[in-house]
Protein backbone atom coordinates (compact mmCIF):
# COMPACT_ATOMS: atom_id res chain seq x y z
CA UNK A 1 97.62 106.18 128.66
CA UNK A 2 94.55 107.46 126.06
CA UNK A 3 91.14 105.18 126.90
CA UNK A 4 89.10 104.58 124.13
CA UNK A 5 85.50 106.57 123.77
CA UNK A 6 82.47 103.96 124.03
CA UNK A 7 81.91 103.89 120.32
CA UNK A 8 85.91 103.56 119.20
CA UNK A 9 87.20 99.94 118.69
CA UNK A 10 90.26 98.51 119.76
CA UNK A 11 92.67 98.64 116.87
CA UNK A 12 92.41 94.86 115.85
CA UNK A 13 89.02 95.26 115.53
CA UNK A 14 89.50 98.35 113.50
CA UNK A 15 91.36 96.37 111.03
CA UNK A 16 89.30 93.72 110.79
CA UNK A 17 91.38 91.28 112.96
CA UNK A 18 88.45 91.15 116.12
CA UNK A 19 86.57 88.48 117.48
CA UNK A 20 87.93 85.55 115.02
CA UNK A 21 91.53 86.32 115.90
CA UNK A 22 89.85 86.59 119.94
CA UNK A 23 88.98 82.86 119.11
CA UNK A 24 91.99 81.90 117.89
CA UNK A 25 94.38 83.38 120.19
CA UNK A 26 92.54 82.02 123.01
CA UNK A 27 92.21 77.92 121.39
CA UNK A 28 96.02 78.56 121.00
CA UNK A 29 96.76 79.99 124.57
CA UNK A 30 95.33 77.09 126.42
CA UNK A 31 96.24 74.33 124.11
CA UNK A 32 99.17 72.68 126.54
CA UNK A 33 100.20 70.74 123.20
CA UNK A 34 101.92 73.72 122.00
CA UNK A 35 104.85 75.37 122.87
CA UNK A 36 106.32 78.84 122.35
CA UNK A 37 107.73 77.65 118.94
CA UNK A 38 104.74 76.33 117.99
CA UNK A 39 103.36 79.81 118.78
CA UNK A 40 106.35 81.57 116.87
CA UNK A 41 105.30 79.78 113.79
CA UNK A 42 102.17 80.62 114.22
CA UNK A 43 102.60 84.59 114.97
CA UNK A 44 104.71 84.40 112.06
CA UNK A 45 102.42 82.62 109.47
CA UNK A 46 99.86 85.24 110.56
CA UNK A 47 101.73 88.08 109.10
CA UNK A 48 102.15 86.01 105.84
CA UNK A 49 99.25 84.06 105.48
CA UNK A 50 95.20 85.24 105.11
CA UNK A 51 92.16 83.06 105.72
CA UNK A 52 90.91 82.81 102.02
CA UNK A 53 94.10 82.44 99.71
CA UNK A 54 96.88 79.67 99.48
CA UNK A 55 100.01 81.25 100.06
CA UNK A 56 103.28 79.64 100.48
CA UNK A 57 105.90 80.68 103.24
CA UNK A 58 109.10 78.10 103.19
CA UNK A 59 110.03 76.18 105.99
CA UNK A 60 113.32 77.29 105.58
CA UNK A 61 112.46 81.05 105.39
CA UNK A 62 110.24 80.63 108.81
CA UNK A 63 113.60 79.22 109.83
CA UNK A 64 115.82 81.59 109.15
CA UNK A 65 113.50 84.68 110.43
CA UNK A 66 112.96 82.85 113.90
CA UNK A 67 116.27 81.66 114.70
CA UNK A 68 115.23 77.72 114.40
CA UNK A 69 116.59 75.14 112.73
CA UNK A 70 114.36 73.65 109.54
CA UNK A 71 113.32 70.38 111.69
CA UNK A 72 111.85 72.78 114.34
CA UNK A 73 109.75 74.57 112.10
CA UNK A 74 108.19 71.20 109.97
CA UNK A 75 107.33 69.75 113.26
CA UNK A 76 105.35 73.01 114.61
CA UNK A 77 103.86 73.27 111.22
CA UNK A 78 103.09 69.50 111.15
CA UNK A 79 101.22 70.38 114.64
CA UNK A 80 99.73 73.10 113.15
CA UNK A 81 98.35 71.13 110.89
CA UNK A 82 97.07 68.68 112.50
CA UNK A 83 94.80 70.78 114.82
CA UNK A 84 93.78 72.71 112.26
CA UNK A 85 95.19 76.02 112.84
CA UNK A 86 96.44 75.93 109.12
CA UNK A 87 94.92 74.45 105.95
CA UNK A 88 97.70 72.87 103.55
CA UNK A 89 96.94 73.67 99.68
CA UNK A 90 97.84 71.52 96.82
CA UNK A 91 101.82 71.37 96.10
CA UNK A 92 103.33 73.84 94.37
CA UNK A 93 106.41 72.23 92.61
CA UNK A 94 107.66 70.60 95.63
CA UNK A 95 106.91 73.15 97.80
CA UNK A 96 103.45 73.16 100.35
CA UNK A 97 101.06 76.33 100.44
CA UNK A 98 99.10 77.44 103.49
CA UNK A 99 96.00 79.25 104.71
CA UNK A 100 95.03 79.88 108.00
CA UNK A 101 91.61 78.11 109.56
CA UNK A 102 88.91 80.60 109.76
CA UNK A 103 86.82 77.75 111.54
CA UNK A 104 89.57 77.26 114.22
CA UNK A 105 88.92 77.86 117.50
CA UNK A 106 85.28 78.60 117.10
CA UNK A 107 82.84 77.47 120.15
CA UNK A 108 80.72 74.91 120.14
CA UNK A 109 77.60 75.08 121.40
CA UNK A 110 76.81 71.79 123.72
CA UNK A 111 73.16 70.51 123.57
């Protein structure tokens, strides 16, 4: 096992994936609202989805790549949603885009 010198980064922060996806990993960990397909979804959106552009990923693709059925996946992304993990675009056809929340799981300050 290599260490890392004191001025090398760990590699998510090398790519530019640091102390937001920190914050966000950490909201998601100890929200007991959402289980591990809830968290499947969301590992998976992440390697589709960016924090500036609407993108769509289908329900049914999501599906098909995690082993779920279609109902599974609406609901997690429904409770996605709804904390504001993801950001839902205009429709596309019938079909919803995405974003991910660059504001989730930020601190707030108290006082």
């Amino acid at each position: 096992m290599t260490s890392l010198s004191r001025d090398e980064k760990p590699i998510f922060e090398r790519v530019g994936f640091g102390k937001k996806a920190r914050e966000i990993h950490r909201t998601l960990a100890i929200d007991t609202e959402l289980d591990g397909v809830d968290l499947r979804v969301f590992l998976y959106l992440t390697s589709c989805l960016d924090f500036e552009n609407f993108l769509q990923v289908p329900q049914l693709e999501i599906a098909e790549v995690l082993g779920r059925r279609k109902e599974h996946i609406s609901r997690s992304m429904a409770k996605l949603k709804s904390k504001g993990v993801v950001i839902a675009g205009p429709k596309v056809g019938r079909s919803a885009v995405w974003r991910l929340n660059p504001n989730y799981g930020k601190r707030t300050t108290i006082g």
